[in-house]
C-alpha atoms as a PDB file:
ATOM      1  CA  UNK A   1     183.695  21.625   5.820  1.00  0.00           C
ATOM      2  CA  UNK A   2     181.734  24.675   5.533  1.00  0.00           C
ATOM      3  CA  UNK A   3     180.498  27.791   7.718  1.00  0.00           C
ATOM      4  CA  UNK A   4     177.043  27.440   8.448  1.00  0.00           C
ATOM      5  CA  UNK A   5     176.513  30.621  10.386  1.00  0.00           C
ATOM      6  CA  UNK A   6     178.286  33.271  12.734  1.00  0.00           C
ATOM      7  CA  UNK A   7     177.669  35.287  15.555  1.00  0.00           C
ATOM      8  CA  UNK A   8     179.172  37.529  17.206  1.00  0.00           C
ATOM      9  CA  UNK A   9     177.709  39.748  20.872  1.00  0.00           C
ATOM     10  CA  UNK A  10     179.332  42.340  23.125  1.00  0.00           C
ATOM     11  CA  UNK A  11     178.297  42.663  26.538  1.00  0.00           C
ATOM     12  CA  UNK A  12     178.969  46.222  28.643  1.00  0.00           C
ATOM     13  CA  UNK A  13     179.968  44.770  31.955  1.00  0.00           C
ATOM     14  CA  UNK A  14     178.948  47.282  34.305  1.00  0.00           C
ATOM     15  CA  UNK A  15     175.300  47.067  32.589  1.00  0.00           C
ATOM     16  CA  UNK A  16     175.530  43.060  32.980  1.00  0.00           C
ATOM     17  CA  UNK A  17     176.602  43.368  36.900  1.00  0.00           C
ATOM     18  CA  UNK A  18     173.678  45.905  37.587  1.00  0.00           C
ATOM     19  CA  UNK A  19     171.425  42.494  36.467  1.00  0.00           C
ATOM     20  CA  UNK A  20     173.405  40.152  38.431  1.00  0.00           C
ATOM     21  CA  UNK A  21     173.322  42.939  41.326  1.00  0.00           C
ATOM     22  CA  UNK A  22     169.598  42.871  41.302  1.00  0.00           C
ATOM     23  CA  UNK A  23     168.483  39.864  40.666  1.00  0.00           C
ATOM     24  CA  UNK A  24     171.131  37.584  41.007  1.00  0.00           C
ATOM     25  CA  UNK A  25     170.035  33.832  41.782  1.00  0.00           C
ATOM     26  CA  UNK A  26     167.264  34.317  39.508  1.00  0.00           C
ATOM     27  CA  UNK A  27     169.411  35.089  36.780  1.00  0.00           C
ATOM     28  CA  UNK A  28     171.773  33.106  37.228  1.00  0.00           C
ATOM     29  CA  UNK A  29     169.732  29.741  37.217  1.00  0.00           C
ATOM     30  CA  UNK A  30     167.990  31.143  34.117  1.00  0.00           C
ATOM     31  CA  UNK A  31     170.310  32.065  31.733  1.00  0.00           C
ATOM     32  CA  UNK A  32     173.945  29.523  33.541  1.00  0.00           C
ATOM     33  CA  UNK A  33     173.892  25.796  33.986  1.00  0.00           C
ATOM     34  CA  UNK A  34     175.640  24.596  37.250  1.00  0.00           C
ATOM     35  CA  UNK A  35     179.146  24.197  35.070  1.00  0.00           C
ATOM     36  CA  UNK A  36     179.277  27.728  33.867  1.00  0.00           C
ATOM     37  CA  UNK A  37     178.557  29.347  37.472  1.00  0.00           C
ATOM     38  CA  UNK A  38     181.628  26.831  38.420  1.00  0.00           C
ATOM     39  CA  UNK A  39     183.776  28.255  35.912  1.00  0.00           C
ATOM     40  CA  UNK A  40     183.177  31.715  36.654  1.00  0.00           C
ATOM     41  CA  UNK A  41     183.281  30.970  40.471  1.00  0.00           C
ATOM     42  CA  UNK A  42     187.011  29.807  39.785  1.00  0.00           C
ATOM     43  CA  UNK A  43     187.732  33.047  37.562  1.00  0.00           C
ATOM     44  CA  UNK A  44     187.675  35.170  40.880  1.00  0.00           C
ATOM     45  CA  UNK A  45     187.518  38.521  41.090  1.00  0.00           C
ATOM     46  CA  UNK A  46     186.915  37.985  37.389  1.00  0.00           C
ATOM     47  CA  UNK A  47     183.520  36.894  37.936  1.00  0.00           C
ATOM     48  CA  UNK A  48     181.213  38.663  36.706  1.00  0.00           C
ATOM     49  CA  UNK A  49     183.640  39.688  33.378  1.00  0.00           C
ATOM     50  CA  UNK A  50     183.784  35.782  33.168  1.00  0.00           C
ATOM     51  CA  UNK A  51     179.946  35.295  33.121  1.00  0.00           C
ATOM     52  CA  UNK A  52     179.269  38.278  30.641  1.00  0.00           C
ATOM     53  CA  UNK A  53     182.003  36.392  28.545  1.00  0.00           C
ATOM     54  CA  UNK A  54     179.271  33.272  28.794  1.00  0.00           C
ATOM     55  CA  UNK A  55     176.808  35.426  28.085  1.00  0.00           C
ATOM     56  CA  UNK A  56     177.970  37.267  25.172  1.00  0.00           C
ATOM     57  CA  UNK A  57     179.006  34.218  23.739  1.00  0.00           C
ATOM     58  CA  UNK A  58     175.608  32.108  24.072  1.00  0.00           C
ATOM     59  CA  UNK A  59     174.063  35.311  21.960  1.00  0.00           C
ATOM     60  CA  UNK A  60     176.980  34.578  19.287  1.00  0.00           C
ATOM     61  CA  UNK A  61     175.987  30.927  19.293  1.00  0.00           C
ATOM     62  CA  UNK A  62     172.094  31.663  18.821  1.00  0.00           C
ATOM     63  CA  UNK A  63     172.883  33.938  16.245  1.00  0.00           C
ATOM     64  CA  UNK A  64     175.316  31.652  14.460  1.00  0.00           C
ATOM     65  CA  UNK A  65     172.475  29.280  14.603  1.00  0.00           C
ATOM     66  CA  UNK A  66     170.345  32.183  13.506  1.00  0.00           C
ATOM     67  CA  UNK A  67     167.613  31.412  15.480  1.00  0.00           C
ATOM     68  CA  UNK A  68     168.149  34.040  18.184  1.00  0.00           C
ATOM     69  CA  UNK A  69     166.247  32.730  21.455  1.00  0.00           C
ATOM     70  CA  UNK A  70     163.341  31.837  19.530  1.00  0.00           C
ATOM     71  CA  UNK A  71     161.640  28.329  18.713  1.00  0.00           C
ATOM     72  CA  UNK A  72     161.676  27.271  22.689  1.00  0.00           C
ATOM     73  CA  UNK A  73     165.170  27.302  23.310  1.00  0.00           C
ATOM     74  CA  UNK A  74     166.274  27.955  26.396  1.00  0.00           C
ATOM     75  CA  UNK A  75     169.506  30.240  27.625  1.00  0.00           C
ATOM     76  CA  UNK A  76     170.920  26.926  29.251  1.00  0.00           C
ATOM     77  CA  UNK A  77     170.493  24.890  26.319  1.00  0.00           C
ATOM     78  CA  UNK A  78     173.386  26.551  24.949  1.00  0.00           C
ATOM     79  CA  UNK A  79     176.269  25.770  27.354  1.00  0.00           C
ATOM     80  CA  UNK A  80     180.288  27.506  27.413  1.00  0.00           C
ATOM     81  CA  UNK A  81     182.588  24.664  28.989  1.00  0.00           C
ATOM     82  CA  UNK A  82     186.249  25.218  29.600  1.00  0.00           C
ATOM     83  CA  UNK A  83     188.679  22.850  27.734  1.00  0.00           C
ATOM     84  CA  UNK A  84     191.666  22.034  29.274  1.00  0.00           C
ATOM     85  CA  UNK A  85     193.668  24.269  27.780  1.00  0.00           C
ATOM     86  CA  UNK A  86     191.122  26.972  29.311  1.00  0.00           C
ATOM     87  CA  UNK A  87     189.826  27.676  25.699  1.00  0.00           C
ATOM     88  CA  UNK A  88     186.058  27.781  25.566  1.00  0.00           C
ATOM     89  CA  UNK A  89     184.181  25.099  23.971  1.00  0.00           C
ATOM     90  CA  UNK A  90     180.203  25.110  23.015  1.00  0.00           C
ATOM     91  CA  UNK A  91     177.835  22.125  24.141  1.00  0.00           C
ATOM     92  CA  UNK A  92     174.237  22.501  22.615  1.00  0.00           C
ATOM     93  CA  UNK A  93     171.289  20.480  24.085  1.00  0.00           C
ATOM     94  CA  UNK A  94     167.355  20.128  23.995  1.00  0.00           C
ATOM     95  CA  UNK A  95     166.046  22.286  21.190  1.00  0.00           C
ATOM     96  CA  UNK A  96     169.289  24.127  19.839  1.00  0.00           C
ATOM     97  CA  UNK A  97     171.009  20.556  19.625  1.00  0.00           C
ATOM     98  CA  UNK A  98     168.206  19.229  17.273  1.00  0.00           C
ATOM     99  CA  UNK A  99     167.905  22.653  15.332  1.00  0.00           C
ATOM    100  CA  UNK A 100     171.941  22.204  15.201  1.00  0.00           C
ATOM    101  CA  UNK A 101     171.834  19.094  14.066  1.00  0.00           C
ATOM    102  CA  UNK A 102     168.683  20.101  11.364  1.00  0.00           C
ATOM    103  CA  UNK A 103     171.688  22.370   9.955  1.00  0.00           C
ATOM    104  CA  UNK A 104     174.269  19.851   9.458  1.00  0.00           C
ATOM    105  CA  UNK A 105     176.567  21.718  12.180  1.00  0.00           C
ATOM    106  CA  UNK A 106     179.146  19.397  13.769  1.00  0.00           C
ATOM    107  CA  UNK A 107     181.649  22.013  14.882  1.00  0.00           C
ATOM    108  CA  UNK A 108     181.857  25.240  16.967  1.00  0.00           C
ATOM    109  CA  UNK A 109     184.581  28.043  16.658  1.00  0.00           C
ATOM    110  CA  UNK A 110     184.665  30.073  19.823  1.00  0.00           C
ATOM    111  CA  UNK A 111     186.123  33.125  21.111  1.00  0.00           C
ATOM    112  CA  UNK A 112     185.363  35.285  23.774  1.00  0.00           C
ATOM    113  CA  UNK A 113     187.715  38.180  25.219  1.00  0.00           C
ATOM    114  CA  UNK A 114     187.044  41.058  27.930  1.00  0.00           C
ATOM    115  CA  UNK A 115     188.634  44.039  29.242  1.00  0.00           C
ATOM    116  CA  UNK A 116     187.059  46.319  32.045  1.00  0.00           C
ATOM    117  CA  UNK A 117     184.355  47.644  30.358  1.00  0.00           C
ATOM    118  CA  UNK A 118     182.848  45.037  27.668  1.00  0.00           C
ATOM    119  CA  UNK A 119     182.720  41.451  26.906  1.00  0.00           C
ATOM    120  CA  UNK A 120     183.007  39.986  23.340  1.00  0.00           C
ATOM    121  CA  UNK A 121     182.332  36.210  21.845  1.00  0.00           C
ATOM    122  CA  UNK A 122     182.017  35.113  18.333  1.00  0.00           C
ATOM    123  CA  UNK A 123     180.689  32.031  17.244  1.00  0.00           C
ATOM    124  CA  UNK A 124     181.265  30.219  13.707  1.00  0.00           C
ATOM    125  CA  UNK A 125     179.185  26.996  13.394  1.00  0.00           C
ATOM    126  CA  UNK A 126     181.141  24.835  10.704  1.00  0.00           C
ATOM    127  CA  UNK A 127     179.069  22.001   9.199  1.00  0.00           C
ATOM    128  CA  UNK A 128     180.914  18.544   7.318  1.00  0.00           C
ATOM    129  CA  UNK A 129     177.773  16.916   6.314  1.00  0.00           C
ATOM    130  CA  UNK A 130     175.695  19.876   5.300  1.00  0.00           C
ATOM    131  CA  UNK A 131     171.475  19.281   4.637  1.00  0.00           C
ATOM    132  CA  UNK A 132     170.467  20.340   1.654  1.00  0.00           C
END
């Protein structure tokens, strides 16, 4: 096994809510697939620290993949499930799945943490049958 790429993204929360505050159904469907607004839904009054979590940590992943949010990918082809242990867990579709896959990558290390002000995520992409 071998690292392919990290990321890593921090997120200042109040900045993050002012987006959500203004244009919040828009942004939501753009950047969150149905699961991830679920997630955060269930998080509470930790909403919106739960969603810049999700966000931070789909900028880790694009970085990781070192692509940024070029080549037509789109914010929810990058997806942050919940395991059952309530770790995070990354699920890649469309166009970052096949660039993913271009790389070898087989394996995502997550984190993300928060406190009241900012929201952090790094990503490590780990690769077992790497393309030369």
């Amino acid at each position: 096994m071998s690292i392919v790429g990290h990321g890593i993204d921090i997120v200042e929360i109040a900045r993050f809510k002012a987006t959500l505050d203004r244009k919040q159904s828009q942004f939501e469907s753009q950047c969150f697939t149905a699961l991830e607004c679920q997630i955060a839904d269930e998080a509470g009054v930790n909403r919106v620290a739960c969603l810049a979590g999700r966000f931070a940590a789909k900028e880790a992943v694009l970085k990781a993949l070192g692509t940024g949010w070029s080549q037509g990918i789109a914010w929810t082809d990058v997806e942050i499930q919940r395991l059952e242990t309530g770790c995070p867990s990354v699920a890649l579709y469309a166009k970052a799945k096949e660039i993913a896959n271009q790389l070898g990558i087989d394996t995502w290390l997550i984190s993300i943490s928060h406190e009241e002000s900012y929201a952090v995520a790094s990503a490590i992409a780990v690769g077992s049958n790497l393309v030369s």
